[in-house]
Protein backbone atom coordinates (compact mmCIF):
# COMPACT_ATOMS: atom_id res chain seq x y z
CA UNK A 1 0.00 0.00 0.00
CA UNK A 2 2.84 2.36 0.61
CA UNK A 3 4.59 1.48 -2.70
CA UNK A 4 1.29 2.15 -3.97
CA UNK A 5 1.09 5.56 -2.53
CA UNK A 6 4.69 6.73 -3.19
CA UNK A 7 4.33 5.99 -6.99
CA UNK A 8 1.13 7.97 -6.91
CA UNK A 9 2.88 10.94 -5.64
CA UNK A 10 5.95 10.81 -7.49
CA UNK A 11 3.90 10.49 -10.78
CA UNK A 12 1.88 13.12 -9.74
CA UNK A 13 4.86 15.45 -9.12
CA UNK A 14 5.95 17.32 -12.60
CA UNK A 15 8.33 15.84 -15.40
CA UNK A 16 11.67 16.19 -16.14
CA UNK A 17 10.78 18.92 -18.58
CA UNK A 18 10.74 21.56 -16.29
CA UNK A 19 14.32 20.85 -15.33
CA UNK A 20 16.12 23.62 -17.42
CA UNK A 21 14.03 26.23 -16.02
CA UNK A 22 14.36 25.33 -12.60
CA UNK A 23 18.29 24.97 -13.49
CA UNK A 24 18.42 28.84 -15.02
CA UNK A 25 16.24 29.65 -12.11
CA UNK A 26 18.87 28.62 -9.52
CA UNK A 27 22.00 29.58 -11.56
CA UNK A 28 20.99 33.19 -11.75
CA UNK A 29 19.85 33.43 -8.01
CA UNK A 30 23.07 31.69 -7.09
CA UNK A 31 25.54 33.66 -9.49
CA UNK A 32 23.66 36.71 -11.07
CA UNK A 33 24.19 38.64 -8.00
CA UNK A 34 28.30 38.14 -7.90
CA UNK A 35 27.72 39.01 -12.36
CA UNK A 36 25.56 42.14 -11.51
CA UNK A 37 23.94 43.89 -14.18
CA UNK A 38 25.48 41.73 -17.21
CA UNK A 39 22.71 39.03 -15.68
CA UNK A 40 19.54 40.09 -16.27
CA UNK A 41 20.05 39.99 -19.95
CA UNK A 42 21.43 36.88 -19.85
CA UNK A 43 18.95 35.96 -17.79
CA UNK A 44 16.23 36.80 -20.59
CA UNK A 45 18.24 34.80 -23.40
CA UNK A 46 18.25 32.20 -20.85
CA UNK A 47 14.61 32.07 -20.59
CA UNK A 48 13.99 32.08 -24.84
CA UNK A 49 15.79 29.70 -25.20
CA UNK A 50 14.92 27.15 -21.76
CA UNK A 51 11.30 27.78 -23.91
CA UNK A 52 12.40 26.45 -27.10
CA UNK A 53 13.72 23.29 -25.69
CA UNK A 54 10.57 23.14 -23.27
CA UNK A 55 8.30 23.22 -26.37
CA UNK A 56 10.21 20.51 -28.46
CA UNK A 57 9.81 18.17 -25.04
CA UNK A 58 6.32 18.78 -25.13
CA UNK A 59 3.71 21.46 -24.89
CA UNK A 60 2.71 20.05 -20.83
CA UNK A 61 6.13 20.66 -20.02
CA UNK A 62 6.31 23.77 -21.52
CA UNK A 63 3.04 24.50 -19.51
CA UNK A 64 4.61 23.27 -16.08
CA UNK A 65 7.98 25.63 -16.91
CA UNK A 66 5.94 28.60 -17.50
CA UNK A 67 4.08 28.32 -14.18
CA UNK A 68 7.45 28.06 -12.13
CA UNK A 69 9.19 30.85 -14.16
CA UNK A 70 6.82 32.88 -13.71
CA UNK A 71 6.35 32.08 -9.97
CA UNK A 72 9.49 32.39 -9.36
CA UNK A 73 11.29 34.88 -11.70
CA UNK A 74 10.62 37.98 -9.83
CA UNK A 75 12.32 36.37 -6.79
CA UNK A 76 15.57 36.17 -8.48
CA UNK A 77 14.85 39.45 -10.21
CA UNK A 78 14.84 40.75 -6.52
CA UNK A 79 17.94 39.25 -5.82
CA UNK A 80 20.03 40.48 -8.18
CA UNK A 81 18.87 44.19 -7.62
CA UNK A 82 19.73 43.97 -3.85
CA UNK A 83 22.78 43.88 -5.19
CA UNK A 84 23.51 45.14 -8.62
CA UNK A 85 21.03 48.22 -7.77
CA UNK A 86 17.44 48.69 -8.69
CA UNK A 87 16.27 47.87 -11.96
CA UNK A 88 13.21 50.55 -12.86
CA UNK A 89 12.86 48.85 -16.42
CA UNK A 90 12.20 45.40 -14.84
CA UNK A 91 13.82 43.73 -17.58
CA UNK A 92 14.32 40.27 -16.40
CA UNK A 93 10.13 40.08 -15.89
CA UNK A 94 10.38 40.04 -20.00
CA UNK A 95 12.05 36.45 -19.84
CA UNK A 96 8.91 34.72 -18.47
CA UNK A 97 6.33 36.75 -21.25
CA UNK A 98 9.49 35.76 -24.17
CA UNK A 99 9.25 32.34 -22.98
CA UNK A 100 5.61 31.30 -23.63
CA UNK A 101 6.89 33.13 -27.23
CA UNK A 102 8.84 30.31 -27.88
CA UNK A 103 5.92 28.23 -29.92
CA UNK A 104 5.71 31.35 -32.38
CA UNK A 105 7.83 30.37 -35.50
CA UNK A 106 5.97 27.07 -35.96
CA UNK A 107 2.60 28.95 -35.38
CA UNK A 108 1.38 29.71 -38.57
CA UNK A 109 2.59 25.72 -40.24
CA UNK A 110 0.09 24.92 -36.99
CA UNK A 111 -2.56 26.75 -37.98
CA UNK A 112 -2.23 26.36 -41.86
CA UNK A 113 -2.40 22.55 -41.42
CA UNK A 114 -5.49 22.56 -39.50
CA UNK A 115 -9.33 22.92 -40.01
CA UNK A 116 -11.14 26.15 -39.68
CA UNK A 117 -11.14 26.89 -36.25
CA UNK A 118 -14.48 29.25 -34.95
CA UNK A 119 -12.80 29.38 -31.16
CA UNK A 120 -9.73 31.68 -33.09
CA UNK A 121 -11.89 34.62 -33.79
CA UNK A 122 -12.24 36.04 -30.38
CA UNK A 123 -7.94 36.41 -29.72
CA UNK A 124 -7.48 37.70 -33.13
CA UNK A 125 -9.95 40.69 -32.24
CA UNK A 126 -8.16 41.07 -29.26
CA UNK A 127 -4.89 40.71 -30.55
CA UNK A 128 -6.17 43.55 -33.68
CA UNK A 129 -7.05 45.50 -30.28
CA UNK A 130 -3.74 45.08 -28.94
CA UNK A 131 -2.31 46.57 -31.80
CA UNK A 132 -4.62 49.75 -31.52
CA UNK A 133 -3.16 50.32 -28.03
CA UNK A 134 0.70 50.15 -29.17
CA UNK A 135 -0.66 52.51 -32.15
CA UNK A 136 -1.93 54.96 -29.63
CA UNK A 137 1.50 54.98 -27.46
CA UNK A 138 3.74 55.60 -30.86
CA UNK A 139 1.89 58.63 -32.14
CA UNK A 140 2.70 59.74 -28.73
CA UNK A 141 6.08 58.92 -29.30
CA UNK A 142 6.16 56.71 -26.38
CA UNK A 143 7.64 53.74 -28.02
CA UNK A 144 9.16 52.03 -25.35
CA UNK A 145 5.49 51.79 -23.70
CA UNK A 146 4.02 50.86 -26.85
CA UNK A 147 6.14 47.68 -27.21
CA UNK A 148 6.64 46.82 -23.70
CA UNK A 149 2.27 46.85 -23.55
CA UNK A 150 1.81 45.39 -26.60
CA UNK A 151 4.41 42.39 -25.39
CA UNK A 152 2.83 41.95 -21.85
CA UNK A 153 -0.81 42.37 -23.87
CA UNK A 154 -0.17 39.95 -26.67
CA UNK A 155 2.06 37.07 -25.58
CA UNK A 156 -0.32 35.64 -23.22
CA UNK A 157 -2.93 35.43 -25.99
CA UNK A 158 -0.69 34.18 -29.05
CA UNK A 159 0.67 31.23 -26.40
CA UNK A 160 -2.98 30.31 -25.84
CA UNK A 161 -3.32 29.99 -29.93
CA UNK A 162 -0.21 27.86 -29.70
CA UNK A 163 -1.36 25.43 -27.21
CA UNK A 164 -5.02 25.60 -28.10
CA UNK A 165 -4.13 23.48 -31.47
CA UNK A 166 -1.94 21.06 -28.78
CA UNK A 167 -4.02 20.41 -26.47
CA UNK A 168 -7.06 17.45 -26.13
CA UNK A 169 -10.34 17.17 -24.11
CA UNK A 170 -8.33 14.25 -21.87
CA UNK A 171 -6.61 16.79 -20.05
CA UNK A 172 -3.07 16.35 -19.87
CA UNK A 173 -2.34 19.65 -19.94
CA UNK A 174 -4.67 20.98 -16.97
CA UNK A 175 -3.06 17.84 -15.38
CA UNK A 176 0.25 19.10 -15.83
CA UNK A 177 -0.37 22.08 -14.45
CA UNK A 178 -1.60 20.80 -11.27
CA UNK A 179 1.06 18.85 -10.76
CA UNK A 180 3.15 21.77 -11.01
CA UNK A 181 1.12 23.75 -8.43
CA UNK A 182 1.55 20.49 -6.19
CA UNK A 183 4.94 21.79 -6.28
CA UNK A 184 4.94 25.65 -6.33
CA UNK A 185 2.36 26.25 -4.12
CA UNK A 186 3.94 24.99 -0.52
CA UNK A 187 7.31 26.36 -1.31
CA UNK A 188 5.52 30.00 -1.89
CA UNK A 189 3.09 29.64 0.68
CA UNK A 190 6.09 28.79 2.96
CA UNK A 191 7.81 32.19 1.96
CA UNK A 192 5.01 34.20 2.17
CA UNK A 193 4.59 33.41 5.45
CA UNK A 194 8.66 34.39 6.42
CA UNK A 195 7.90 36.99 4.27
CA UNK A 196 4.94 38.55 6.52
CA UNK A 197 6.73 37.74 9.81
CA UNK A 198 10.27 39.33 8.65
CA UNK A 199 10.92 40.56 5.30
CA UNK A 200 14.22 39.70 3.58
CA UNK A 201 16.48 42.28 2.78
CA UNK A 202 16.04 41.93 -1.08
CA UNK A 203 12.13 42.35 -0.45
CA UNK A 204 13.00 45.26 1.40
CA UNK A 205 14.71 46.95 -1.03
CA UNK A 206 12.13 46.31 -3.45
CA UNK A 207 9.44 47.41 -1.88
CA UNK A 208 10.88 50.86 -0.88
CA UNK A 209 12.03 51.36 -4.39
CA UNK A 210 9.33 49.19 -6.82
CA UNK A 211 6.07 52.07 -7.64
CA UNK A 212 3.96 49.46 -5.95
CA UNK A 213 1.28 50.72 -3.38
CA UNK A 214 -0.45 47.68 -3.00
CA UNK A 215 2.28 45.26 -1.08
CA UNK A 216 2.65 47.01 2.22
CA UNK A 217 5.27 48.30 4.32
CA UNK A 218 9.24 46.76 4.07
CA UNK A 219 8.57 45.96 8.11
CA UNK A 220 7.30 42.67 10.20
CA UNK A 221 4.03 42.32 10.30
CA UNK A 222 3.09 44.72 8.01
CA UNK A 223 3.60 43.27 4.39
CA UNK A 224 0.74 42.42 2.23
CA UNK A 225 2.31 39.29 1.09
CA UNK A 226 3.77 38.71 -2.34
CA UNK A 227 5.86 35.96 -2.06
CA UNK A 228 7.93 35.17 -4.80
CA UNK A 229 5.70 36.77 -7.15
CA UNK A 230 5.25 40.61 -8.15
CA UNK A 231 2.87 41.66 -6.39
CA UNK A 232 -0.32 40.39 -3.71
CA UNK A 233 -2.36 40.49 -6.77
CA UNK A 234 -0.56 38.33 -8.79
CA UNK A 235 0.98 35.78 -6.06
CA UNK A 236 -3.20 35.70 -4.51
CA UNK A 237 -4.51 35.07 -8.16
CA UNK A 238 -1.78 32.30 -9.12
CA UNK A 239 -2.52 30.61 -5.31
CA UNK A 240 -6.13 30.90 -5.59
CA UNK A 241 -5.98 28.69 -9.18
CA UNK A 242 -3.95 26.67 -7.94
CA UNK A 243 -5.78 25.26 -4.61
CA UNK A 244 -8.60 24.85 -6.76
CA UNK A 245 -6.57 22.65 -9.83
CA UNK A 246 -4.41 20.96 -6.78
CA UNK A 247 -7.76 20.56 -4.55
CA UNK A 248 -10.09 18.78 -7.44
CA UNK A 249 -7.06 16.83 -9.88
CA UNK A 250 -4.67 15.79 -7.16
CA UNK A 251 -5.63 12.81 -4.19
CA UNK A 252 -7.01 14.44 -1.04
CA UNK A 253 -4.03 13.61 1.26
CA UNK A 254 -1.89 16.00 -1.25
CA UNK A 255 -4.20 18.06 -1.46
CA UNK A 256 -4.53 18.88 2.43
CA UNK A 257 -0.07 19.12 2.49
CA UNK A 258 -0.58 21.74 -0.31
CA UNK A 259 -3.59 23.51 0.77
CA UNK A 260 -2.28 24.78 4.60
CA UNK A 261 0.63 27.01 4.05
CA UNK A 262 -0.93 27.74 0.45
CA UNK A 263 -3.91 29.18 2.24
CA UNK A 264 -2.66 30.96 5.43
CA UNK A 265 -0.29 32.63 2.41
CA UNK A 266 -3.33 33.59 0.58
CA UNK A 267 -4.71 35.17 3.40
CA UNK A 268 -1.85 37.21 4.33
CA UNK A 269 -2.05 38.50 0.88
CA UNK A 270 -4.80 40.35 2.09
CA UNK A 271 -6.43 40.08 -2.08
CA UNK A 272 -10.15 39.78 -1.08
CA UNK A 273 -10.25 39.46 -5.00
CA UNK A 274 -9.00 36.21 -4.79
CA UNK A 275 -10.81 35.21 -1.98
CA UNK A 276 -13.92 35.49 -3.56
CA UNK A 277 -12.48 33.72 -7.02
CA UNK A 278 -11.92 30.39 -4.79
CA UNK A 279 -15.09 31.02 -3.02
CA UNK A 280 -16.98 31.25 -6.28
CA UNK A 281 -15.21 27.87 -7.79
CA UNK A 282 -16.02 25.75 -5.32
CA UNK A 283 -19.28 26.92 -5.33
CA UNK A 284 -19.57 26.39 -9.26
CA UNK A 285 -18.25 22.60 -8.87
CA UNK A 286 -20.68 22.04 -6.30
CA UNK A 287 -23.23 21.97 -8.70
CA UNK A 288 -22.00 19.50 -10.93
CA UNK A 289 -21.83 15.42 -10.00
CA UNK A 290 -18.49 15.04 -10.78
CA UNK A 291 -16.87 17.51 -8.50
CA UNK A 292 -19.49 17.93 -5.67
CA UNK A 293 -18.15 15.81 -3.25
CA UNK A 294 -14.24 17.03 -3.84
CA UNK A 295 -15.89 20.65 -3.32
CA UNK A 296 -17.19 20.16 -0.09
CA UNK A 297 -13.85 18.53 1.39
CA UNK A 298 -11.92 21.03 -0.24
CA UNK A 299 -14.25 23.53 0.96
CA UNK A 300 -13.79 21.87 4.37
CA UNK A 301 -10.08 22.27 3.91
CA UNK A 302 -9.21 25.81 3.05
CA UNK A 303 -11.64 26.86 5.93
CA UNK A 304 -10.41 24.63 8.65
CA UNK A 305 -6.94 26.26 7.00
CA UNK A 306 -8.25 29.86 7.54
CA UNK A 307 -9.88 29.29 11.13
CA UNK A 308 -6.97 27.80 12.70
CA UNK A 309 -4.86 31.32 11.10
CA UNK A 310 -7.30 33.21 12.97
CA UNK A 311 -7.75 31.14 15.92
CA UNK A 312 -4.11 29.84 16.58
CA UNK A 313 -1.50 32.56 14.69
CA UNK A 314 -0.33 36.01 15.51
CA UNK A 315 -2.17 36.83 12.32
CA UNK A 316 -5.64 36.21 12.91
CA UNK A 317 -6.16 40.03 13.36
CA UNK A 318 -5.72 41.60 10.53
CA UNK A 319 -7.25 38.37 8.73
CA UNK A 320 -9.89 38.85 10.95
CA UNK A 321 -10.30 42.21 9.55
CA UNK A 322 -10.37 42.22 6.23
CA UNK A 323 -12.72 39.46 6.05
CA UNK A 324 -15.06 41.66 7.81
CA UNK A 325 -14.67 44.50 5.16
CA UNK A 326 -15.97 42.36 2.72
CA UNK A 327 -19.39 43.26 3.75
CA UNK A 328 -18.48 46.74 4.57
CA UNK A 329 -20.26 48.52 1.64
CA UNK A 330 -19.82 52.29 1.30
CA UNK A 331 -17.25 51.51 4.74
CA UNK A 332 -14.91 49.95 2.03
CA UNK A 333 -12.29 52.51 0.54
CA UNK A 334 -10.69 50.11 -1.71
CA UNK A 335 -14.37 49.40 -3.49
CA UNK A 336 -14.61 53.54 -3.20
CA UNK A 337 -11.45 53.96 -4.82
CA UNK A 338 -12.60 51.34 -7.83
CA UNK A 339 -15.99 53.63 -8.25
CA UNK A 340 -14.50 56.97 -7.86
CA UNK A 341 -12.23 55.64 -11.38
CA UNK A 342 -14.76 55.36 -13.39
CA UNK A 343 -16.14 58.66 -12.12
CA UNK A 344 -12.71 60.59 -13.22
CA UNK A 345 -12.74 58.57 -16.45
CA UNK A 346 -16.16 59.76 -17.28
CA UNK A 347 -15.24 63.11 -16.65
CA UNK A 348 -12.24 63.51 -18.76
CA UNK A 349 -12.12 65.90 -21.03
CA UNK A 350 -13.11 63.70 -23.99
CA UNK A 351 -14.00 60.81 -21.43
CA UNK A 352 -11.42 58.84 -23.33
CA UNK A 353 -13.33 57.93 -26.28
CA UNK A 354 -9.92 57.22 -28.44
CA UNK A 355 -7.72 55.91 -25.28
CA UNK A 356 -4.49 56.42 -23.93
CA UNK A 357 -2.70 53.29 -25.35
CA UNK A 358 0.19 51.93 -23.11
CA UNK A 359 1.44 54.76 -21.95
CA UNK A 360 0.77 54.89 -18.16
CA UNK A 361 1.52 56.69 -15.01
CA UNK A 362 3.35 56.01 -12.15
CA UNK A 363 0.77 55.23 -9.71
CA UNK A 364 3.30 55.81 -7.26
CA UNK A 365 3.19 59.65 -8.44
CA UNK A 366 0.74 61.92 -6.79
CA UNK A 367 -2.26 62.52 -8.86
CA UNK A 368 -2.15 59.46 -11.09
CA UNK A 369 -4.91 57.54 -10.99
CA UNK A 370 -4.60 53.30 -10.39
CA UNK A 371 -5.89 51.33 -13.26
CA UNK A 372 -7.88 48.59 -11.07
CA UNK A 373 -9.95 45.98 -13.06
CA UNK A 374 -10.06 44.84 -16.75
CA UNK A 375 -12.87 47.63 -17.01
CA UNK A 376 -11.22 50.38 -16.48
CA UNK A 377 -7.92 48.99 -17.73
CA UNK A 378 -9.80 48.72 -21.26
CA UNK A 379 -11.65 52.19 -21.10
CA UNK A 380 -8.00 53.93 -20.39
CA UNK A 381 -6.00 51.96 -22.86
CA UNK A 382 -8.13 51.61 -25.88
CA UNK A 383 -11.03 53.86 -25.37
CA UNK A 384 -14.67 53.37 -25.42
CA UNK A 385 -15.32 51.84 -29.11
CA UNK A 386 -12.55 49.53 -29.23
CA UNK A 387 -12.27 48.83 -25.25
CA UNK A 388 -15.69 47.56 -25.86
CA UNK A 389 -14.94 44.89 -28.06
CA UNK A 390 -12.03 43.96 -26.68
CA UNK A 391 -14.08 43.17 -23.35
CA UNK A 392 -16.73 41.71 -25.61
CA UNK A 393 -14.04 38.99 -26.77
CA UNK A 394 -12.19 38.57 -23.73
CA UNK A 395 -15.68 37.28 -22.11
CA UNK A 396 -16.73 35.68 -25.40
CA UNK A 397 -13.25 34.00 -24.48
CA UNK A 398 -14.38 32.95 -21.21
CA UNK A 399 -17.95 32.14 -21.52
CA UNK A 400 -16.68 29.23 -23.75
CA UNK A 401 -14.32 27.93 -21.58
CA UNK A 402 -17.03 28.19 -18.88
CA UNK A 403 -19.11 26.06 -21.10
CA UNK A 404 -15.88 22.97 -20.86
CA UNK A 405 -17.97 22.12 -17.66
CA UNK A 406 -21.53 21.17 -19.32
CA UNK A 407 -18.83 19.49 -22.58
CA UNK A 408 -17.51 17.25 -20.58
CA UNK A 409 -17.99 14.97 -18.03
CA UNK A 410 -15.00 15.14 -16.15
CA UNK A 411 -13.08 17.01 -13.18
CA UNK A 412 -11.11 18.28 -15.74
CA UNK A 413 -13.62 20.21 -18.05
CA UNK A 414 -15.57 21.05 -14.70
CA UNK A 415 -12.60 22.99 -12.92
CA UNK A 416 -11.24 25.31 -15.92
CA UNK A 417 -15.31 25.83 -16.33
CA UNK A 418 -15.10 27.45 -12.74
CA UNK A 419 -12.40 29.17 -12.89
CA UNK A 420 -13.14 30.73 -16.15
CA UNK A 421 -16.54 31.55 -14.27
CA UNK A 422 -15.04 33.38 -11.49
CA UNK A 423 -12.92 35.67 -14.12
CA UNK A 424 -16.13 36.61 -15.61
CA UNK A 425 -17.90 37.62 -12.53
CA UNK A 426 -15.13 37.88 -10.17
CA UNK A 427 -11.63 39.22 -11.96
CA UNK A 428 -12.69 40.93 -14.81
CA UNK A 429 -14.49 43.47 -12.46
CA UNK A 430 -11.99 43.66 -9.67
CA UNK A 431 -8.11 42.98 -11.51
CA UNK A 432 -6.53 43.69 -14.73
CA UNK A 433 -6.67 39.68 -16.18
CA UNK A 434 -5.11 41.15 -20.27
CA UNK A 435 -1.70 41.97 -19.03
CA UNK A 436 1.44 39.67 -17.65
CA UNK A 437 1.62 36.81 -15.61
CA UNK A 438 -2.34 36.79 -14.42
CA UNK A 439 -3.12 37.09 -18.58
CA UNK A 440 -0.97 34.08 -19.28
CA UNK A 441 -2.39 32.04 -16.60
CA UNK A 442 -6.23 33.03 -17.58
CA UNK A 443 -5.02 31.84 -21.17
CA UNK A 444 -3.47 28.78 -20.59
CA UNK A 445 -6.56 27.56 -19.19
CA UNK A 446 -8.97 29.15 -21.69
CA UNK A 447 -7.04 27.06 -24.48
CA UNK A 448 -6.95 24.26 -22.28
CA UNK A 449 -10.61 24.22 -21.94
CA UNK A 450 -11.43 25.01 -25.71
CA UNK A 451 -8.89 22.14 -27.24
CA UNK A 452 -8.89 22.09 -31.05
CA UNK A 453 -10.78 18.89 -31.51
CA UNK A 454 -13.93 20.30 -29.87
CA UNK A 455 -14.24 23.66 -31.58
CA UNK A 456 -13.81 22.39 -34.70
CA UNK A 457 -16.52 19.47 -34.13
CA UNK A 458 -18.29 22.20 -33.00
CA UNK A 459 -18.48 23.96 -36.62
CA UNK A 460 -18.96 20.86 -38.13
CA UNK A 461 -22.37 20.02 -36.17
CA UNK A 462 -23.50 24.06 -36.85
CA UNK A 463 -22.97 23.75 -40.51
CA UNK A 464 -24.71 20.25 -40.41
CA UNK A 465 -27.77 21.81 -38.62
CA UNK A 466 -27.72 24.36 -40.95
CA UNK A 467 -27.70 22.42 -44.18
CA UNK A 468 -30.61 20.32 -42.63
């Protein structure tokens, strides 16, 4: 019985093919500070190329490398600034978006040698939108926003094409990627928590220097945690998909190692965002037979998680209260804040019909406003025409991977359902799901939940119906 369970959870855990990251990973943390500067861009040729060779393995591996580089890139991104000096350009964050690149040159022979494909309409408009936005930034003659937007806009969504004509309706892929988060997830859960109690130095040094107003003070006890990651919203958003995948596709003793540090982490993030996405997913799989009994222990789980934080941690304070602002209505500044944008967008001068494109403010700066949800993010970057339809695909985008739950029978189909649920109702209101790491991680699953097969059986049976 024991051999039994040890080859469960070693087949469970990922394969070899995330190796090279992991190796490029440590190298740089271990050496790039001694190197200094000369190591970020060799850090970004590092992580082209680790891609390449994690795409001819196989595209699940190259799924599993993505989710550790980018969990864990900004770590060593922070570690060679603490000691080469600050890096305001953030260049090394462009390895992980140049990475899911990597299945580009063999992108159009994909497509080419396959039949037409309905599901590739909706990230073709946004990808036509994405090419507004840089538009907008160059005739300001802002062209170093204009292509660094149009990179963290558009990889996430040409990746997604890429494995969308990969990936099947057995799930490997979402598979893979739980496997991976079998891994991640402790080890960042584990640092957030260090993190909270006593910074380290190179989080410091970040935090008092990185335009970030969202993460906290650089002192014990005061952080809201980011772990590895870039930020609470990204490290909350990246744990909260990852209990659920972990919690429904992995056995439940796993599942419960994973799911305590993973949680108490996600609630020192303070992201009520995030909160309410896991909230809202196990809810969704409760409704369906093949997930409704895995909801209610995992349910069971992350709550018996968060009550022990409050009842048995020096934490259980401030946990304490910002659970209870989550019914604080017109009490809650952050939801203020979110309302009072829309107000000041409204009330622009040409209330931003054409856009601003990528060029942004410091939101650091006094005066600038913060660009919170994929709303807002839309109306200031592309304007009102064109910010519509770019929403208007994104959920088109996201309905359909919603419907994977009622396609299939499976855990599989009925987890990226609910999670591409909860950024309907959930993200797309409250975060900024088009841009960087959170984008790539809402696509992955998107094009895992919309394989190839099933969109194009889908056209077939429409132009069937209609010919009867």
């Amino acid at each position: 019985m024991n051999r039994n369970r040890i080859a469960s959870w070693l087949s469970s855990l990922p394969s070899s093919g995330w190796l090279p990251v992991t190796l490029l990973l440590v190298a740089t943390a271990l050496v790039g500070p001694s190197l200094g500067g000369i190591s970020r861009p060799l850090f970004v040729v590092g992580c082209l190329v680790t891609g390449v060779l994690a795409w001819k393995k196989d595209p699940a591996a190259h799924v599993q490398s993505a989710i550790i580089l980018f969990a864990f890139a900004p770590f060593v991104r922070r570690l060679v600034d603490v000691s080469a000096g600050f890096d305001s350009s953030s260049i090394m964050l462009i390895g992980p978006l140049l990475f899911i690149l990597a299945p580009l040159p063999e992108l159009w022979r994909m497509l080419a040698a396959r039949l037409p494909n309905p599901w590739l309409i909706f990230p073709a408009i946004i990808l036509a939108c994405v090419g507004y936005g840089a538009l907008l930034s160059m005739f300001q003659g802002d062209w170093s926003n204009a292509a660094n937007g149009a990179v963290k806009w558009a990889s996430p969504v040409i990746y997604a094409i890429a494995l969308q004509q990969r990936a099947d309706a057995r799930g490997e892929m979402v598979n893979a990627a739980a496997s991976t988060f079998l891994v991640v997830l402790p080890l960042t859960g584990l640092y957030g928590i260090w993190q909270y109690v006593d910074p380290p130095n190179w989080d410091r040094y970040w935090m008092t220097y990185a335009s970030i107003t969202s993460a906290g003070y650089p002192l014990p006890y005061m952080v809201r945690v980011f772990s590895t990651m870039n930020g609470p919203a990204s490290y909350a958003t990246f744990t909260a998909t990852g209990l659920l995948l972990v919690g429904f596709l992995r056995p439940g003793w796993q599942s419960l190692f994973v799911m305590s540090p993973a949680a108490l982490g996600l609630l020192l993030s303070l992201y009520r965002t995030s909160w309410l996405t896991l909230a809202l997913g196990i809810l969704f799989c409760m409704v369906f037979q093949a997930t409704r009994k895995r909801a209610l222990t995992t349910a069971l789980g992350i709550a018996g998680a968060a009550i022990a934080a409050i009842l048995f941690t020096p934490f259980g304070e401030v946990i304490t209260d910002r659970l209870e602002s989550l019914g604080g209505g017109s009490e809650d500044g952050s939801g203020a804040e979110r309302l009072e944008e829309f107000i000041t967008l409204w009330n622009a001068p040409d209330s931003m019909v054409l856009g601003n494109g990528f060029t942004v403010g410091d939101v650091g700066s006094a005066g600038t406003m913060p660009i919170d949800g994929q709303i807002v993010a839309s109306w200031n970057t592309l304007g009102i025409p064109v910010g519509l339809i770019f929403l208007t695909a994104y959920i088109s985008v996201a309905l359909w991977a919603t419907s994977s739950a009622w396609r299939r029978s499976t855990r599989e189909g009925v987890v990226l359902g609910a999670l591409a649920f909860s950024a309907i109702v959930i993200q797309m209101p409250l975060t900024s799901i088009a841009s960087g790491e959170v984008s790539a991680l809402f696509w992955m699953l998107a094009a895992m939940a919309c394989p190839i097969e099933e969109t194009v059986a889908l056209r077939t049976t429409l132009q069937s119906q209609q010919a009867e």
